[in-house]
N, C-alpha and C. Protein backbone atom coordinates (compact mmCIF):
# COMPACT_ATOMS: atom_id res chain seq x y z
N UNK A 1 0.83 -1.18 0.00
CA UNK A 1 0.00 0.00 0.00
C UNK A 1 0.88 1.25 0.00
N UNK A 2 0.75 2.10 -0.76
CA UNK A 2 1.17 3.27 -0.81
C UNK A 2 0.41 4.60 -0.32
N UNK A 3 1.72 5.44 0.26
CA UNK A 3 1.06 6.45 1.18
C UNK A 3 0.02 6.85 0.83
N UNK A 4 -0.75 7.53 2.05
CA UNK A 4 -2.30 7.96 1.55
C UNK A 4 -2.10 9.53 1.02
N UNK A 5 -2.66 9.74 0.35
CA UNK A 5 -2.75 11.49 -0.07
C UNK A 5 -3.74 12.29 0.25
N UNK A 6 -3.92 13.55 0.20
CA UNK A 6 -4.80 14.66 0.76
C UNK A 6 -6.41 14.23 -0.27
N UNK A 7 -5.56 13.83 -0.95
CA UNK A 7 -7.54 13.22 -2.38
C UNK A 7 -8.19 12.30 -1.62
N UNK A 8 -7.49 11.23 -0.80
CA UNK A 8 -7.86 9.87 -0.55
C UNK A 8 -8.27 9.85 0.75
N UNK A 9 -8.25 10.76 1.43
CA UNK A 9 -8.91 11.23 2.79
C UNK A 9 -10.31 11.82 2.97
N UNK A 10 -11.13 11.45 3.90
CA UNK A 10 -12.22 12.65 3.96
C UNK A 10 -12.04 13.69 4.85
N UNK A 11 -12.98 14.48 3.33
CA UNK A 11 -12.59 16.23 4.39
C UNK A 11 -12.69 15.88 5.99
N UNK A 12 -12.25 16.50 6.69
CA UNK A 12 -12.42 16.44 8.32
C UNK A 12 -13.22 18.02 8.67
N UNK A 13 -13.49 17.64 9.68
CA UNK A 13 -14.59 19.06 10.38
C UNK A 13 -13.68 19.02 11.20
N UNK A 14 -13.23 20.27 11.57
CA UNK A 14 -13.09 20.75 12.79
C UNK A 14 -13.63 22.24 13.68
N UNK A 15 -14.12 22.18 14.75
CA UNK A 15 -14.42 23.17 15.16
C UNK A 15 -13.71 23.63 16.39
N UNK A 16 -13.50 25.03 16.76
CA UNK A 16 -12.70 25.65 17.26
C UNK A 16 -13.64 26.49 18.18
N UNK A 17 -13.96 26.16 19.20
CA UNK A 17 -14.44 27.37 20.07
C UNK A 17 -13.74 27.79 21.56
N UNK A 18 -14.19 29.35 21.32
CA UNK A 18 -13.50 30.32 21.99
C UNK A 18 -13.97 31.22 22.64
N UNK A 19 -13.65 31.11 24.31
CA UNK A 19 -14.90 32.40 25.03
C UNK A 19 -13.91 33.44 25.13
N UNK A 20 -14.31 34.93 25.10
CA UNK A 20 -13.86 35.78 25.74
C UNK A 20 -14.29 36.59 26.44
N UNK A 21 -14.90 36.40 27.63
CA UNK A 21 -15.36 37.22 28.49
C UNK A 21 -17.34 37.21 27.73
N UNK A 22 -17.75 38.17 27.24
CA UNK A 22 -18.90 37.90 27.05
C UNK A 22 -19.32 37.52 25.48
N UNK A 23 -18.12 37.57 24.67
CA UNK A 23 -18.21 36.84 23.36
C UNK A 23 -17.15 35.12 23.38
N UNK A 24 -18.43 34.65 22.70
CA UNK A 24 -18.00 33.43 22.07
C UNK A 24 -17.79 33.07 20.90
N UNK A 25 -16.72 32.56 20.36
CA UNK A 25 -16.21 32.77 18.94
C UNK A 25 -16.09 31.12 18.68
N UNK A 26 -16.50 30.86 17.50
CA UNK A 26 -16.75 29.74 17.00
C UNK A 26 -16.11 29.40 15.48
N UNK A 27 -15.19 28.49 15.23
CA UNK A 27 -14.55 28.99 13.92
C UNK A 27 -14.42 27.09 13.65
N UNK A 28 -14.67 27.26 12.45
CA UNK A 28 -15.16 25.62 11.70
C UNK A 28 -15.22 26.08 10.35
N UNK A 29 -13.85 25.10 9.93
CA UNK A 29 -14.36 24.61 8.32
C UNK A 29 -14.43 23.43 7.69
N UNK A 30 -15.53 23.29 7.03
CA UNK A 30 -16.24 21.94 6.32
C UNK A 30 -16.34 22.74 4.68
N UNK A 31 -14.96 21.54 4.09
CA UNK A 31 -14.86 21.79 3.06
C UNK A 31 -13.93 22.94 2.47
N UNK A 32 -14.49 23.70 1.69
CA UNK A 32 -13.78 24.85 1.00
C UNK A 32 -14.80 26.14 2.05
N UNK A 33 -15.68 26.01 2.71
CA UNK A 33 -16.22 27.21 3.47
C UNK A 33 -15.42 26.87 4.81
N UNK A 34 -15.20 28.59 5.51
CA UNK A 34 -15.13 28.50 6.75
C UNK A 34 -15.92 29.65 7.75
N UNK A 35 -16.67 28.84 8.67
CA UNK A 35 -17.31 30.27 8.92
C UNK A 35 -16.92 30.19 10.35
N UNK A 36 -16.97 31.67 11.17
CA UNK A 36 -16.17 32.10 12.26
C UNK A 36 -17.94 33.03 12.56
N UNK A 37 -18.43 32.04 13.50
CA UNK A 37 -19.92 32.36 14.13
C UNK A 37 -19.74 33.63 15.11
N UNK A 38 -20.02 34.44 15.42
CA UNK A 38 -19.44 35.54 16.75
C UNK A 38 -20.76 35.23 17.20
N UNK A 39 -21.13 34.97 18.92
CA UNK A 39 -22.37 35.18 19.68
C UNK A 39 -22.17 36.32 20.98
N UNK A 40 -22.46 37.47 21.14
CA UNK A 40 -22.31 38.03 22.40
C UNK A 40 -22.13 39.41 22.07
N UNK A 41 -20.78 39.82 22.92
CA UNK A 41 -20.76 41.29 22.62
C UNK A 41 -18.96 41.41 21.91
N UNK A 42 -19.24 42.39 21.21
CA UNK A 42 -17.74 42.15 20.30
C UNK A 42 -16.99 43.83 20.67
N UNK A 43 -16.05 43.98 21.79
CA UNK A 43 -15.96 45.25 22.27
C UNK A 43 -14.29 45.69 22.06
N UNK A 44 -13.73 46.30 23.08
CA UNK A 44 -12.02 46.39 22.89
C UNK A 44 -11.98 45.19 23.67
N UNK A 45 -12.41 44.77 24.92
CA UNK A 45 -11.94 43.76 25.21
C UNK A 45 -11.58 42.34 24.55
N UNK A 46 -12.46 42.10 23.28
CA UNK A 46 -11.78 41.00 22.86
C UNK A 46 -11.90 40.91 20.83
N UNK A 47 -11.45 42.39 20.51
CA UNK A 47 -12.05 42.30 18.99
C UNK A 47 -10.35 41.96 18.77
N UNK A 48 -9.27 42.37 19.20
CA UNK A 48 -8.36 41.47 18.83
C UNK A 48 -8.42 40.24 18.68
N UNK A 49 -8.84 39.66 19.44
CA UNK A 49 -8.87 37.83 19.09
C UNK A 49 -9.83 37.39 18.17
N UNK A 50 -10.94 38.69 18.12
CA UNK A 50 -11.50 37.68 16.47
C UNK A 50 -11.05 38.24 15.27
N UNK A 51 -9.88 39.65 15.56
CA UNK A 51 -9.21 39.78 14.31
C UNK A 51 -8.05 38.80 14.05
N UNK A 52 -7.52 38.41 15.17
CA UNK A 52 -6.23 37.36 14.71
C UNK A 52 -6.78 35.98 14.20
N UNK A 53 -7.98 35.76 15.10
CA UNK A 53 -8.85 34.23 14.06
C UNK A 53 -9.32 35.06 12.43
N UNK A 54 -9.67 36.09 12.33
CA UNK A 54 -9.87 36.27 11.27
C UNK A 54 -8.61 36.30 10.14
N UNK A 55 -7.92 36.73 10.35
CA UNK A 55 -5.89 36.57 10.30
C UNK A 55 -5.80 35.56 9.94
N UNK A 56 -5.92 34.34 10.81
CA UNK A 56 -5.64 33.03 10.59
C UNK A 56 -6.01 32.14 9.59
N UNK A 57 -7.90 32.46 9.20
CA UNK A 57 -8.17 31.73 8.46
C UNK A 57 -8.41 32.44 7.35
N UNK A 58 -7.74 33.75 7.16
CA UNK A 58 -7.37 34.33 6.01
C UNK A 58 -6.55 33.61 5.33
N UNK A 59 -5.28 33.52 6.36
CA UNK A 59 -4.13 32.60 5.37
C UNK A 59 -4.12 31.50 5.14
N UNK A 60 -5.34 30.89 5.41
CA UNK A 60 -5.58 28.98 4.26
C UNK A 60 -5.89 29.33 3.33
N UNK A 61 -6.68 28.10 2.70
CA UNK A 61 -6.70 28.08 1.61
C UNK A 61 -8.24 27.64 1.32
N UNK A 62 -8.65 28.16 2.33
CA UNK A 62 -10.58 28.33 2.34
C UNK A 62 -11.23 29.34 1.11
N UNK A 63 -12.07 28.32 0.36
CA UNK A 63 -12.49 29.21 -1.26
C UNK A 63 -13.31 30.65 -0.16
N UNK A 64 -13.99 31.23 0.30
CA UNK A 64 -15.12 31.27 1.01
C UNK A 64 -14.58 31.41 2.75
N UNK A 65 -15.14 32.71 3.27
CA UNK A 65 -14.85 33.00 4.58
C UNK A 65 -16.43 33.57 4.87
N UNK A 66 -16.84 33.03 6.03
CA UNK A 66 -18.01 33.48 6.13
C UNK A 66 -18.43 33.93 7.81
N UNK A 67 -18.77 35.20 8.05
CA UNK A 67 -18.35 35.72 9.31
C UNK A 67 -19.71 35.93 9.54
N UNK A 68 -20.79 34.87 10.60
CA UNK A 68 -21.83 35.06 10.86
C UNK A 68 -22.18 35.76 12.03
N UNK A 69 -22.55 37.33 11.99
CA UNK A 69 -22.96 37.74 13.12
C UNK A 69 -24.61 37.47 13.95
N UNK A 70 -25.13 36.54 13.44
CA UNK A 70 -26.17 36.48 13.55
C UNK A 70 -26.91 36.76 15.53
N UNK A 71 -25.43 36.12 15.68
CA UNK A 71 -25.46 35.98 17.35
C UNK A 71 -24.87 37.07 18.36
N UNK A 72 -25.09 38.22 17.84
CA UNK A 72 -24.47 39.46 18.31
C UNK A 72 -25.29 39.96 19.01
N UNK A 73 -25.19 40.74 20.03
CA UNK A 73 -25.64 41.56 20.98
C UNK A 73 -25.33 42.86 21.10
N UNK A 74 -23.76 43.18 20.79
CA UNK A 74 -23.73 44.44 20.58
C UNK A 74 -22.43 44.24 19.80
N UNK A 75 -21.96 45.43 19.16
CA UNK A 75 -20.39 45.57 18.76
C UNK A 75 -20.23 47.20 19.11
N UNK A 76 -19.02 47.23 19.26
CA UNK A 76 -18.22 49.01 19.16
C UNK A 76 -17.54 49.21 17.90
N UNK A 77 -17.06 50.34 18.45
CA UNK A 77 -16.41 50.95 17.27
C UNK A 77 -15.19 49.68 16.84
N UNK A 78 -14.13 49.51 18.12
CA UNK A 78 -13.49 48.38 17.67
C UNK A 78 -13.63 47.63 16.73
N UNK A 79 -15.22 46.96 17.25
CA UNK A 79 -15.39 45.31 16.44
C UNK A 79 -15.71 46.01 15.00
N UNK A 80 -16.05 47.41 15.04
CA UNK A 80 -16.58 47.58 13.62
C UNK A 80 -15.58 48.28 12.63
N UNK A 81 -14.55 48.37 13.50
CA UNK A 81 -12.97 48.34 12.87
C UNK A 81 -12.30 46.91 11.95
N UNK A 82 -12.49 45.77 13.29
CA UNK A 82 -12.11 44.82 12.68
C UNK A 82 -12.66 44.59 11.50
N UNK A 83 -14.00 44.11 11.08
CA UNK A 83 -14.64 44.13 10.04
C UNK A 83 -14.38 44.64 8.82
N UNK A 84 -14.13 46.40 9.12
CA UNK A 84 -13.89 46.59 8.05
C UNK A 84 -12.28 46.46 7.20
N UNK A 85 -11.77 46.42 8.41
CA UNK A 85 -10.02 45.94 8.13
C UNK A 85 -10.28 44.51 7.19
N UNK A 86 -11.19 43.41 7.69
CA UNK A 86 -11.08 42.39 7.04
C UNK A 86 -11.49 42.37 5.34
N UNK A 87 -12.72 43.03 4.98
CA UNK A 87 -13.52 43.24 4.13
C UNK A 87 -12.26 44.14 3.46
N UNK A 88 -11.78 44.63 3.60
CA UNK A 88 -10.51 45.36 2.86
C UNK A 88 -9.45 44.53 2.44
N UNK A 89 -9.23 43.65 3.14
CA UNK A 89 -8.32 42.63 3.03
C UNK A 89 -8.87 41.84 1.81
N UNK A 90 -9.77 41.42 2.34
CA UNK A 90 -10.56 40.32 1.27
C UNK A 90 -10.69 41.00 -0.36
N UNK A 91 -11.05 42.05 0.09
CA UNK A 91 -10.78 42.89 -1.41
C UNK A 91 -10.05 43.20 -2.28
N UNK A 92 -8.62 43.29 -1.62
CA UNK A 92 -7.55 43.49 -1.94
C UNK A 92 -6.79 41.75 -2.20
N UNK A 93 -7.60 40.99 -2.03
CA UNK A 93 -6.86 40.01 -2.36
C UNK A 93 -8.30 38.90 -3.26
N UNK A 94 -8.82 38.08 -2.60
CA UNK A 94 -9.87 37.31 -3.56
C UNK A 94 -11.48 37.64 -3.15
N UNK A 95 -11.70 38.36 -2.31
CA UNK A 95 -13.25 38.54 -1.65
C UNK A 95 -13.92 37.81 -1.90
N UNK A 96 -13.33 36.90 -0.73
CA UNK A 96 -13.91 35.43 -0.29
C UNK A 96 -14.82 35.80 1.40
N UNK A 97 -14.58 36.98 1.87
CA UNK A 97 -15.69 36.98 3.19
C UNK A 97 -16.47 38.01 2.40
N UNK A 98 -17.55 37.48 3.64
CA UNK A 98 -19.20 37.77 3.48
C UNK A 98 -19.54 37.80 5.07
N UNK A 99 -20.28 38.45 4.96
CA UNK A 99 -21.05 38.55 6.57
C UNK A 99 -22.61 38.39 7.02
N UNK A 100 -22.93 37.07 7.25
CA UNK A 100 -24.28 37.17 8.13
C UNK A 100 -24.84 38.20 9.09
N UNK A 101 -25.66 38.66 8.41
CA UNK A 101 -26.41 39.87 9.13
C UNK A 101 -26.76 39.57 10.34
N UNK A 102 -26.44 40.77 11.71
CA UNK A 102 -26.24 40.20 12.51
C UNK A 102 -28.12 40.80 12.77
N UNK A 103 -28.54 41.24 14.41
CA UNK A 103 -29.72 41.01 15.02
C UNK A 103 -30.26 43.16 14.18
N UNK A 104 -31.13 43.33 14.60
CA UNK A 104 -31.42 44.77 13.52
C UNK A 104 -31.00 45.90 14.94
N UNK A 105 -31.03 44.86 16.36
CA UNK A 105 -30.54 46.24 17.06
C UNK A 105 -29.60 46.50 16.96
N UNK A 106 -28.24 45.72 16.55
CA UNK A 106 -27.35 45.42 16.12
C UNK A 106 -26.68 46.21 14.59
N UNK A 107 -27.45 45.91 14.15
CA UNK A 107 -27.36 46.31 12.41
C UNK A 107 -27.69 47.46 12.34
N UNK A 108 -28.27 48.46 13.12
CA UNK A 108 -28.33 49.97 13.56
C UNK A 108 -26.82 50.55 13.75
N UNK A 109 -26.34 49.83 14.67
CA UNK A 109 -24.70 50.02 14.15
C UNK A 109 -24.13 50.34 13.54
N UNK A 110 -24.28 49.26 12.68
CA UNK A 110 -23.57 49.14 10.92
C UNK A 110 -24.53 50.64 9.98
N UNK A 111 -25.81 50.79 10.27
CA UNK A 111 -26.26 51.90 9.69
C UNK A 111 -25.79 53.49 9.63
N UNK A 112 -25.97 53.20 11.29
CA UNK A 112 -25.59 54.86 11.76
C UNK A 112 -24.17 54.91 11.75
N UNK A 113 -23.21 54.11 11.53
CA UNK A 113 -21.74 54.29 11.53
C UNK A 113 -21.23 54.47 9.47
N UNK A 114 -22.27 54.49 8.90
CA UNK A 114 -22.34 54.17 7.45
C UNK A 114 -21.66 52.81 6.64
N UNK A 115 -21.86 51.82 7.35
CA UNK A 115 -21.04 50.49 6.78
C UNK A 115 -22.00 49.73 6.29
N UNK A 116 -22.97 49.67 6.56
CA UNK A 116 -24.09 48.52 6.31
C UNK A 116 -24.27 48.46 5.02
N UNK A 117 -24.24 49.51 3.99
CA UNK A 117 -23.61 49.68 2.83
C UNK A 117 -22.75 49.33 1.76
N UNK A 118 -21.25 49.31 2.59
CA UNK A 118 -20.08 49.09 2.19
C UNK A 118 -19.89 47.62 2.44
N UNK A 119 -20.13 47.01 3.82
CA UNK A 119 -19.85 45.74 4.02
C UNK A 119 -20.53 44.62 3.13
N UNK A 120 -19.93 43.15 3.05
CA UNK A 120 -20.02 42.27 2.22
C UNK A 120 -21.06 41.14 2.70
N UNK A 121 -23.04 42.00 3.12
CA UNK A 121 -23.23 41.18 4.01
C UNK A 121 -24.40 40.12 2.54
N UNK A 122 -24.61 39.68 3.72
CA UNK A 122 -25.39 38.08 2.55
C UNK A 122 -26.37 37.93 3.80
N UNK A 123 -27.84 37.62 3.14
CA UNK A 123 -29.14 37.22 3.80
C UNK A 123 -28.91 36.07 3.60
């Protein structure tokens, strides 16, 4: 028998979860998608760590990045920094993220800060 190769394997799931204080970050890819779930509040206290997971699974080789805020409670200016740092990124290279719209008290945010617009979101 000869070695096995990356063809002759099945895809594997893995999921990655991560608390920080009152956000939980959830990052799983199945297949060529990877999506990085945010549930809670996304503030200074922890929008670094979902920019460096966002960082991270920038540099695979995931067709498709998919950043579901669906589970948000609040964000700041921070988290709405990160975002747009990423969405710039993605642009500047294959604009492969997209963003699940997060809750509408939420998405008032993204309005009154003028992004809701600009950002790469998907119903």
């Amino acid at each position: 028998m000869g070695a096995e190769t990356p063809g002759d394997r099945e895809v594997l799931r893995a999921a990655r979860v991560q608390e920080f204080g009152v956000l939980t970050m959830t990052s799983e890819r199945e297949g060529d998608i990877h999506v990085i779930a945010l549930s809670g509040e996304i503030d200074l206290a922890n929008a670094f760590d979902v920019e460096a997971e966002l960082e991270r699974v920038e540099a695979t080789d995931a067709g498709a990045i998919v950043v579901d805020l669906s589970g948000l409670q609040f964000i700041d200016s921070t988290g709405l920094r990160v975002l747009v740092a990423a969405d710039a990124r993605s642009r500047a290279d294959s604009s492969r993220l997209s963003l699940l719209r997060p809750p509408d008290r939420v998405l008032r945010i993204f309005d009154i800060s003028g992004f809701a617009d600009r950002l790469p979101f998907a119903d």
